[in-house]
PDB file of N, CA and C in Angstrom:
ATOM      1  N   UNK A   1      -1.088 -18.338 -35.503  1.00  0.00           N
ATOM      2  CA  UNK A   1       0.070 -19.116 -35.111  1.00  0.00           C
ATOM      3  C   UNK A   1      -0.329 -20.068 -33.989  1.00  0.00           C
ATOM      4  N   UNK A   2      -0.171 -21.583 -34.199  1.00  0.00           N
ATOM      5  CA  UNK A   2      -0.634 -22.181 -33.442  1.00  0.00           C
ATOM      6  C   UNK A   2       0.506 -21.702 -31.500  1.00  0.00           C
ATOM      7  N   UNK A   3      -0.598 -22.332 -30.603  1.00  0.00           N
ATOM      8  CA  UNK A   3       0.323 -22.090 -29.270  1.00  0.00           C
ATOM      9  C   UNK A   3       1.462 -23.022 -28.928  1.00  0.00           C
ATOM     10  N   UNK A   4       2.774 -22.852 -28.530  1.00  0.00           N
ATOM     11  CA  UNK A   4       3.731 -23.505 -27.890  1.00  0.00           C
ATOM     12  C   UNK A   4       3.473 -24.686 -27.756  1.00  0.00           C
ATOM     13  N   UNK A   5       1.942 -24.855 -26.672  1.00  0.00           N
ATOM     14  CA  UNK A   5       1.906 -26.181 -26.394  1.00  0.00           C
ATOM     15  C   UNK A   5       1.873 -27.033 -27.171  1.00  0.00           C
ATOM     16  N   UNK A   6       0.671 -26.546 -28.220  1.00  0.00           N
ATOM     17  CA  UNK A   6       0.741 -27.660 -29.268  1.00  0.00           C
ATOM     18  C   UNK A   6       1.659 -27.740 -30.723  1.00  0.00           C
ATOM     19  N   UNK A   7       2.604 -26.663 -30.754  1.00  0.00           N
ATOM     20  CA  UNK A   7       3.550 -27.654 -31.417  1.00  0.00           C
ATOM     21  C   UNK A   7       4.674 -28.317 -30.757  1.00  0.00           C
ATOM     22  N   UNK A   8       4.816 -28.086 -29.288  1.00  0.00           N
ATOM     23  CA  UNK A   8       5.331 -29.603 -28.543  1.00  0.00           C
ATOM     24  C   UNK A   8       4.966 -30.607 -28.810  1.00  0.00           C
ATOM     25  N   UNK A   9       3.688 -30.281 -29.048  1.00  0.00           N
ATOM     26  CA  UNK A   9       2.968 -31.644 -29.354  1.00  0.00           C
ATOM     27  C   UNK A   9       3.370 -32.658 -30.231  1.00  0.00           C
ATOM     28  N   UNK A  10       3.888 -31.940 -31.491  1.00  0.00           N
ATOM     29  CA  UNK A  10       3.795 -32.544 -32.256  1.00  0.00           C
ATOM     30  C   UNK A  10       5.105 -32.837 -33.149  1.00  0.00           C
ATOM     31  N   UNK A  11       5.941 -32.063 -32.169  1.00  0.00           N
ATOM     32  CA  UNK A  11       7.155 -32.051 -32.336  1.00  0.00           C
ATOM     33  C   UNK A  11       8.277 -33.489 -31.695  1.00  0.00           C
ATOM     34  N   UNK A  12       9.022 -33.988 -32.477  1.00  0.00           N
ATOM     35  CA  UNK A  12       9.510 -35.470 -32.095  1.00  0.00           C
ATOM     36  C   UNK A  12      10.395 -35.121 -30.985  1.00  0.00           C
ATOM     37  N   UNK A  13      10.165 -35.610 -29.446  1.00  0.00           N
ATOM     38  CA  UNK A  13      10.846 -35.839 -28.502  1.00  0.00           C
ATOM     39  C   UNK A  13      12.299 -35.170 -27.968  1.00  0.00           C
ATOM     40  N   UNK A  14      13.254 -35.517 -28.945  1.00  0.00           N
ATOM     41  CA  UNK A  14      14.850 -35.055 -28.539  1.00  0.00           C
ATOM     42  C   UNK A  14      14.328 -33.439 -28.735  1.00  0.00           C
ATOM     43  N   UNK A  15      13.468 -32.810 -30.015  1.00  0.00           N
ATOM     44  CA  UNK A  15      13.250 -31.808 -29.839  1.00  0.00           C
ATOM     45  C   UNK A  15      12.816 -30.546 -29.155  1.00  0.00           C
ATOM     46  N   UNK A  16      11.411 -31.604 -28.058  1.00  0.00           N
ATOM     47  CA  UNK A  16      10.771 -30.731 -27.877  1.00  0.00           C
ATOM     48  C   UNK A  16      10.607 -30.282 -26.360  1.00  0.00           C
ATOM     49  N   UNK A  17      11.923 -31.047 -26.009  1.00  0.00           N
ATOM     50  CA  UNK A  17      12.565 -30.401 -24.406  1.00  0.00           C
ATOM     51  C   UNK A  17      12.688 -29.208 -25.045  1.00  0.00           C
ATOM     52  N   UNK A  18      13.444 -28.344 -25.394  1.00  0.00           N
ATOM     53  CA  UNK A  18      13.984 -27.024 -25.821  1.00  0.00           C
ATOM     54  C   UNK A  18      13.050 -26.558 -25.602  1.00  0.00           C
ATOM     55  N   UNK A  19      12.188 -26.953 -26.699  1.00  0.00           N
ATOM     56  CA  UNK A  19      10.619 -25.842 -26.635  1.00  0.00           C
ATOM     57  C   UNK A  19       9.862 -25.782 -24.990  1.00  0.00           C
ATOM     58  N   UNK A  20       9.754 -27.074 -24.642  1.00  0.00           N
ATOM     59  CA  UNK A  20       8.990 -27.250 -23.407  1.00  0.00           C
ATOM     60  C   UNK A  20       9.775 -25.670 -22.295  1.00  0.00           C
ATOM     61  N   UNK A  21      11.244 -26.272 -22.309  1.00  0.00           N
ATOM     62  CA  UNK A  21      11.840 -25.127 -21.156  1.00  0.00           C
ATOM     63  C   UNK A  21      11.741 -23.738 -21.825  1.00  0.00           C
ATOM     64  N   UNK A  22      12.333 -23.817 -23.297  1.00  0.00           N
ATOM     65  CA  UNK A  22      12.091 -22.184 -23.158  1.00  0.00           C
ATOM     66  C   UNK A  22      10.178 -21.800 -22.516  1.00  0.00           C
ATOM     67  N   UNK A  23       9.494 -22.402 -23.005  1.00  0.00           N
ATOM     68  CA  UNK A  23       7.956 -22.169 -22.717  1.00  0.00           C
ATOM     69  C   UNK A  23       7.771 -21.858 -21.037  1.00  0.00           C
ATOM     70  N   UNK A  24       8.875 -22.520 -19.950  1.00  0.00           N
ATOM     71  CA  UNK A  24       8.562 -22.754 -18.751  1.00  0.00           C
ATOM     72  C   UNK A  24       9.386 -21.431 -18.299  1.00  0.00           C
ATOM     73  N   UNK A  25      10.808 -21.385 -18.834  1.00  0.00           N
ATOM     74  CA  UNK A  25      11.109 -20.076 -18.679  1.00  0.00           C
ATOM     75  C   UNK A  25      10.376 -18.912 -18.993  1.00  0.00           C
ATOM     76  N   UNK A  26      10.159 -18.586 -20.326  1.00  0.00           N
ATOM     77  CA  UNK A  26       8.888 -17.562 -20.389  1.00  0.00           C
ATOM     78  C   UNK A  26       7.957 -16.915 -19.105  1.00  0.00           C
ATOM     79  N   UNK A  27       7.317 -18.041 -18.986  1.00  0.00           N
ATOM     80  CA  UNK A  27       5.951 -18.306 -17.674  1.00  0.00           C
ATOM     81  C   UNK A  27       6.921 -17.496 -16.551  1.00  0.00           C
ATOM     82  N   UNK A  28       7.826 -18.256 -16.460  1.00  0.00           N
ATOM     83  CA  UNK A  28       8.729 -18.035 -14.821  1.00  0.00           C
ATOM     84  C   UNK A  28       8.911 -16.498 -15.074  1.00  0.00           C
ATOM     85  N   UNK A  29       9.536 -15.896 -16.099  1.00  0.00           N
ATOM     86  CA  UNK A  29      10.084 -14.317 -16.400  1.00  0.00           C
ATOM     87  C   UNK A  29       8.827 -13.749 -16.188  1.00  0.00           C
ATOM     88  N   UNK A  30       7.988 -14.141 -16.889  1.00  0.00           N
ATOM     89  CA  UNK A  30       6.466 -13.251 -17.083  1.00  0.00           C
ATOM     90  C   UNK A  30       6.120 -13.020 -15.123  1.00  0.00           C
ATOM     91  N   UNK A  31       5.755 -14.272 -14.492  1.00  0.00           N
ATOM     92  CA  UNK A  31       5.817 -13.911 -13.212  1.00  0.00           C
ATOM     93  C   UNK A  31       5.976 -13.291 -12.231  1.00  0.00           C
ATOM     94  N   UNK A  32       7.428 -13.585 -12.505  1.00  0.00           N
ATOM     95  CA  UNK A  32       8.484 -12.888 -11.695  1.00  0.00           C
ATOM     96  C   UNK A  32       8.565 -10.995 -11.770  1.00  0.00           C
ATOM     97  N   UNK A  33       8.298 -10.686 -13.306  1.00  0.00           N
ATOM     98  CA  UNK A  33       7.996  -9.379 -13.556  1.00  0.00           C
ATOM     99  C   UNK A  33       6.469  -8.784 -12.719  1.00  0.00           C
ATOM    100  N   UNK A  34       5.755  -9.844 -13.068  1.00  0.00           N
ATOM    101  CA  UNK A  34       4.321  -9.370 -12.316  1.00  0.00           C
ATOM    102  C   UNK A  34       4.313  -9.202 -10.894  1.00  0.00           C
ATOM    103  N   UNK A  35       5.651 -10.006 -10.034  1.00  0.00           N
ATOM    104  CA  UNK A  35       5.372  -9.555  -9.087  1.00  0.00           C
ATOM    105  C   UNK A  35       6.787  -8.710  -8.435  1.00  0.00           C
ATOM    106  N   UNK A  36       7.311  -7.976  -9.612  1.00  0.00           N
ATOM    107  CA  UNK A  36       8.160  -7.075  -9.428  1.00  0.00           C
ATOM    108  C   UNK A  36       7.190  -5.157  -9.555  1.00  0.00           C
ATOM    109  N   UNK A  37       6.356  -5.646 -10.639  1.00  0.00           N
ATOM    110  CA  UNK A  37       5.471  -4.509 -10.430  1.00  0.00           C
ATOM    111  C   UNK A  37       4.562  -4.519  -9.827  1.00  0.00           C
ATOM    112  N   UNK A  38       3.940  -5.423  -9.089  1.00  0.00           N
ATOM    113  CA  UNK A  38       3.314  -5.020  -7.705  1.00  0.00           C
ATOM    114  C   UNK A  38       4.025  -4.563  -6.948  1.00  0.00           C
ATOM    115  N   UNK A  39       5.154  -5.078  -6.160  1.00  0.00           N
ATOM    116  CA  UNK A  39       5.736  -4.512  -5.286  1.00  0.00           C
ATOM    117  C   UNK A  39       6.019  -3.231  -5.493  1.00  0.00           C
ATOM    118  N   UNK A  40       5.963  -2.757  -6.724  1.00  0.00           N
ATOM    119  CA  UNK A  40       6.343  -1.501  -7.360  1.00  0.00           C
ATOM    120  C   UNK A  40       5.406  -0.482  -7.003  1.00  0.00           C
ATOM    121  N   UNK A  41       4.374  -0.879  -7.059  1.00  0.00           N
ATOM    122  CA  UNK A  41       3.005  -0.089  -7.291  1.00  0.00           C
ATOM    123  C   UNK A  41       2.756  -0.156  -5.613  1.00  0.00           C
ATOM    124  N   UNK A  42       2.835  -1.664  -4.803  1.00  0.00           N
ATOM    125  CA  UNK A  42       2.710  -1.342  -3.506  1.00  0.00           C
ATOM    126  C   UNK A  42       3.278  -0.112  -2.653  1.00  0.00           C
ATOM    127  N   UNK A  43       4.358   0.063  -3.426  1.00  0.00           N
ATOM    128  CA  UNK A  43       5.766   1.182  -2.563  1.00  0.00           C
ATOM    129  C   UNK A  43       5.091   2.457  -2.937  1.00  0.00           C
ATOM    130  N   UNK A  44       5.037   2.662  -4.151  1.00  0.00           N
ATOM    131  CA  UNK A  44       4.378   4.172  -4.386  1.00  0.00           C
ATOM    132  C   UNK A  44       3.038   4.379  -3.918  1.00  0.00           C
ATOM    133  N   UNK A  45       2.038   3.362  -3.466  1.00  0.00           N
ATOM    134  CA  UNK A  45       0.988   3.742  -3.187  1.00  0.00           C
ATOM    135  C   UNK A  45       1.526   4.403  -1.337  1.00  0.00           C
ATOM    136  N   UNK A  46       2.319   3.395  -0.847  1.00  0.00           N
ATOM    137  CA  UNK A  46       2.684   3.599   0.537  1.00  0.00           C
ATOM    138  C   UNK A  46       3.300   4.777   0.633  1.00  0.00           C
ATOM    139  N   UNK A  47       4.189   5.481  -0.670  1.00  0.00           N
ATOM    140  CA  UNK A  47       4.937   6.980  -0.138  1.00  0.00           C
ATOM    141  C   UNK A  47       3.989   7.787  -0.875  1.00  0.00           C
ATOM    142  N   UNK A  48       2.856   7.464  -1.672  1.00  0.00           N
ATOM    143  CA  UNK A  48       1.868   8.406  -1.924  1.00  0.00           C
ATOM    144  C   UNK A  48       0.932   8.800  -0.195  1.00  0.00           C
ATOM    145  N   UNK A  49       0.536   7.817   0.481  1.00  0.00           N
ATOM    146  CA  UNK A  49      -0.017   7.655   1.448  1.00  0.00           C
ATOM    147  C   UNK A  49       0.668   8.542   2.472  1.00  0.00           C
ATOM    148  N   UNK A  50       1.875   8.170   2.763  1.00  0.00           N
ATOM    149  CA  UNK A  50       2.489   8.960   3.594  1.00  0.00           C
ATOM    150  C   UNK A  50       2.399  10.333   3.464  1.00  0.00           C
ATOM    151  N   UNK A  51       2.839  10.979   2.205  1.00  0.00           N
ATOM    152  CA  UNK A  51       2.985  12.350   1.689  1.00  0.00           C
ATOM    153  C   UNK A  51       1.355  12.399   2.074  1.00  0.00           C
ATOM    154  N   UNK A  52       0.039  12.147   1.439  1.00  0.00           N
ATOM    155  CA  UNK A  52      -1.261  12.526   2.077  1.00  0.00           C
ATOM    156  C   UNK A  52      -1.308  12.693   3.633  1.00  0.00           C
ATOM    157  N   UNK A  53      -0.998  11.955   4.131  1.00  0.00           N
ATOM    158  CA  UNK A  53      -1.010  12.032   5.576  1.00  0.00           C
ATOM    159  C   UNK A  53      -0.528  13.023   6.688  1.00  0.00           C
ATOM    160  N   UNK A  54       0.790  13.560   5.757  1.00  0.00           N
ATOM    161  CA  UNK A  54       1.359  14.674   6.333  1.00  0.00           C
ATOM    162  C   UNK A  54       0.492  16.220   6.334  1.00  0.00           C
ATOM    163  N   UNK A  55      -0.546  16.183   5.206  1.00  0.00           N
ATOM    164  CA  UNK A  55      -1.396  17.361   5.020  1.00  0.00           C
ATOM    165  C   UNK A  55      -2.178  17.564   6.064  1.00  0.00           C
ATOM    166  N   UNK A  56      -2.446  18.867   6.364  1.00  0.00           N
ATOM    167  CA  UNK A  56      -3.050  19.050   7.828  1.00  0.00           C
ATOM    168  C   UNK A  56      -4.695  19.492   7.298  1.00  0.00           C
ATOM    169  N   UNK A  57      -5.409  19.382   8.335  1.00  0.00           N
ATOM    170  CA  UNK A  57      -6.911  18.917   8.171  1.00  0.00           C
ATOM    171  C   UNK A  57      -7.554  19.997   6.698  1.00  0.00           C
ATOM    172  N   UNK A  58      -7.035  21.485   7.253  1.00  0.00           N
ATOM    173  CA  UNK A  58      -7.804  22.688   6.544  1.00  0.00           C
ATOM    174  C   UNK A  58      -7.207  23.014   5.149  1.00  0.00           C
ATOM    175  N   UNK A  59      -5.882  21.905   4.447  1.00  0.00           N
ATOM    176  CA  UNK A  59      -5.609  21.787   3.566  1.00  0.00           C
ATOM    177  C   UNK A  59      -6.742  20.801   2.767  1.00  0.00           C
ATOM    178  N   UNK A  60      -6.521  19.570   3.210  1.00  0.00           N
ATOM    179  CA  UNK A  60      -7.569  18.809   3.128  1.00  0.00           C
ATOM    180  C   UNK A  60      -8.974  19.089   2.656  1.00  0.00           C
ATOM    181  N   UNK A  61      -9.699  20.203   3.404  1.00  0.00           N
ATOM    182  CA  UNK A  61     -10.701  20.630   3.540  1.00  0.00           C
ATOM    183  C   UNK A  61     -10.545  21.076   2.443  1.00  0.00           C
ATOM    184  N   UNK A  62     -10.033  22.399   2.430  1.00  0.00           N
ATOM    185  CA  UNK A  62      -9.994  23.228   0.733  1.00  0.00           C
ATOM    186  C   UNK A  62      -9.827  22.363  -0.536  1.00  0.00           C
ATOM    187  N   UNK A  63      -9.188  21.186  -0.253  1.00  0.00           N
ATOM    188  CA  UNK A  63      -9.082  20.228  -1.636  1.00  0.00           C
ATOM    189  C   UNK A  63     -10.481  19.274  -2.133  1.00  0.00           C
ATOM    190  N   UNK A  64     -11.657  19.323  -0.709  1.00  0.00           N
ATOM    191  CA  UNK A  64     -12.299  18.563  -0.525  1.00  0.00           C
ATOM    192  C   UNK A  64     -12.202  17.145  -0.592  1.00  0.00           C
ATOM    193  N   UNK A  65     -11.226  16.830   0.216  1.00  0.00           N
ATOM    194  CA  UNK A  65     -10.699  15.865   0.248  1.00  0.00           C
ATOM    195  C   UNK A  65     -10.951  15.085   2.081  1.00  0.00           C
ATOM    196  N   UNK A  66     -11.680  13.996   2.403  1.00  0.00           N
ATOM    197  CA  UNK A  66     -11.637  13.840   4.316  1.00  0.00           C
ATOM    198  C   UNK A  66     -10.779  12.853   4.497  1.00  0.00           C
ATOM    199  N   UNK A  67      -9.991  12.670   5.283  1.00  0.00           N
ATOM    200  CA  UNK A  67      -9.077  11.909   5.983  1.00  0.00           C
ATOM    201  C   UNK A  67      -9.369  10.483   5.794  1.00  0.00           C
ATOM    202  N   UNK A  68     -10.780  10.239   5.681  1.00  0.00           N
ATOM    203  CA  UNK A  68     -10.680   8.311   5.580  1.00  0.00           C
ATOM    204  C   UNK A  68     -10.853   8.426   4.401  1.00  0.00           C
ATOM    205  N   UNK A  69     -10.822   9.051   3.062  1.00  0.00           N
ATOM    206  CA  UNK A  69     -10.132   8.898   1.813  1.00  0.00           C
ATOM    207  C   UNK A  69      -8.983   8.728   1.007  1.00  0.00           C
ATOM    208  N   UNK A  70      -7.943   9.250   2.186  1.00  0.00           N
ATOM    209  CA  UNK A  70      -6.795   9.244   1.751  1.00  0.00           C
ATOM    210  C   UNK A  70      -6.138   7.837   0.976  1.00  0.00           C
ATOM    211  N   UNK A  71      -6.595   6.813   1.625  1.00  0.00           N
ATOM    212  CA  UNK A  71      -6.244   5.227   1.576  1.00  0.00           C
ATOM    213  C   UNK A  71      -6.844   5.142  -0.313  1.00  0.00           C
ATOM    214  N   UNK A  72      -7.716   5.559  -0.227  1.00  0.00           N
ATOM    215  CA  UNK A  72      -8.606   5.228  -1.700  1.00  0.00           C
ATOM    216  C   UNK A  72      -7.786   5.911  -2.900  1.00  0.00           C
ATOM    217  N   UNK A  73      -7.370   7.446  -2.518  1.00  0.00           N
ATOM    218  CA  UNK A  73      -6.796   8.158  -3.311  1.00  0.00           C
ATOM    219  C   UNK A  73      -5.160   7.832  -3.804  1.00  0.00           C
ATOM    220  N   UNK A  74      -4.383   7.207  -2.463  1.00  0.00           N
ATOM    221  CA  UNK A  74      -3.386   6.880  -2.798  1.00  0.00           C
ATOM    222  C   UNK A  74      -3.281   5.419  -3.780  1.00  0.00           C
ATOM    223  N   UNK A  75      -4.396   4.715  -3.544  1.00  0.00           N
ATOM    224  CA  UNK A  75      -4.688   3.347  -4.203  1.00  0.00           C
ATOM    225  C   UNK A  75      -4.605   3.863  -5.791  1.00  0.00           C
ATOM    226  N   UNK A  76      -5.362   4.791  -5.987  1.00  0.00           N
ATOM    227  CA  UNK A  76      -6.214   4.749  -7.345  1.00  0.00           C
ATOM    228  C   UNK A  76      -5.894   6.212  -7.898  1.00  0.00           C
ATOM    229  N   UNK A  77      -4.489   6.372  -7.971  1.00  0.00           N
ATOM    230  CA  UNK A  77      -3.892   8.110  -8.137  1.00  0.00           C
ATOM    231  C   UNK A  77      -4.284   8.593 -10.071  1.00  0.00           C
ATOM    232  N   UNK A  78      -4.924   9.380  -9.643  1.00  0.00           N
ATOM    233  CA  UNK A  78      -5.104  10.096 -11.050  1.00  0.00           C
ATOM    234  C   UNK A  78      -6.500  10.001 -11.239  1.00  0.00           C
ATOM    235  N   UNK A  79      -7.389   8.911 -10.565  1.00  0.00           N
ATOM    236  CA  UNK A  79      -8.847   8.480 -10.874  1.00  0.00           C
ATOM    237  C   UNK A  79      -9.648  10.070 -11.168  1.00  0.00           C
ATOM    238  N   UNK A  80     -10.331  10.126 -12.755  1.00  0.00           N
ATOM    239  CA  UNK A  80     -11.002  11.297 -12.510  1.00  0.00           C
ATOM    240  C   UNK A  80     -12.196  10.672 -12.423  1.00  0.00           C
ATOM    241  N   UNK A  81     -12.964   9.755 -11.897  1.00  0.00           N
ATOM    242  CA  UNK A  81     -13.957   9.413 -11.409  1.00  0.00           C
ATOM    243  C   UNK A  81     -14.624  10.002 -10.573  1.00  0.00           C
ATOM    244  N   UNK A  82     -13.901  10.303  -9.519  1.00  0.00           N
ATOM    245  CA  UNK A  82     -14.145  10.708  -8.357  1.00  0.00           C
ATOM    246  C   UNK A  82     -14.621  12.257  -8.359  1.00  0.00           C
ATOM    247  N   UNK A  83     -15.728  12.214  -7.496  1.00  0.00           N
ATOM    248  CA  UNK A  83     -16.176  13.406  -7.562  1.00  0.00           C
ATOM    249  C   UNK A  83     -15.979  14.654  -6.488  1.00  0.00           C
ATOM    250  N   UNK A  84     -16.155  15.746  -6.678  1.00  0.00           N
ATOM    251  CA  UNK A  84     -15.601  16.435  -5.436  1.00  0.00           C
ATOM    252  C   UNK A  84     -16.870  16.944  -4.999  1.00  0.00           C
ATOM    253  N   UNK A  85     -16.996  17.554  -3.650  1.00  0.00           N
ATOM    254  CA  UNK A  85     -18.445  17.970  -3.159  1.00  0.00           C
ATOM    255  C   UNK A  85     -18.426  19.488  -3.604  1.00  0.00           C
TER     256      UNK A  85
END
């Protein structure tokens, strides 16, 4: 299916306002969502962070988990990458 743009293209004038805005609306919605789920993802990383923070050192310890990790873990929740010692 060719893209939006180019059947504006080729589409005669009175027509192809319609197409042009719905195309600009699209873009704008798509956006606007992208930066509705960042903010989304920002918030839960911040009350993931918090809740880590509240754990006291020898919890920590037993999880093998050290205090300047916490930032990484709340970033990147679920990562089984990560290795434990």
């Amino acid at each position: 299916m060719p893209s939006a743009t180019l059947h504006v293209l080729y589409t005669p004038p009175h027509r192809a306002l319609p197409l042009w805005a719905a195309d600009s609306l699209r873009g704008l919605a798509r956006r606007a969502w992208q930066r509705f789920e960042q903010g989304r993802r920002r918030r839960a990383e911040r009350a993931t962070l918090r809740c880590l923070r509240r754990l006291d050192a020898h919890l920590l310890h037993d999880l093998g988990i050290d205090r300047s990790e916490l930032p990484s873990i709340a970033a990147n929740p679920g990562d089984l990458t990560r290795r434990r010692r």
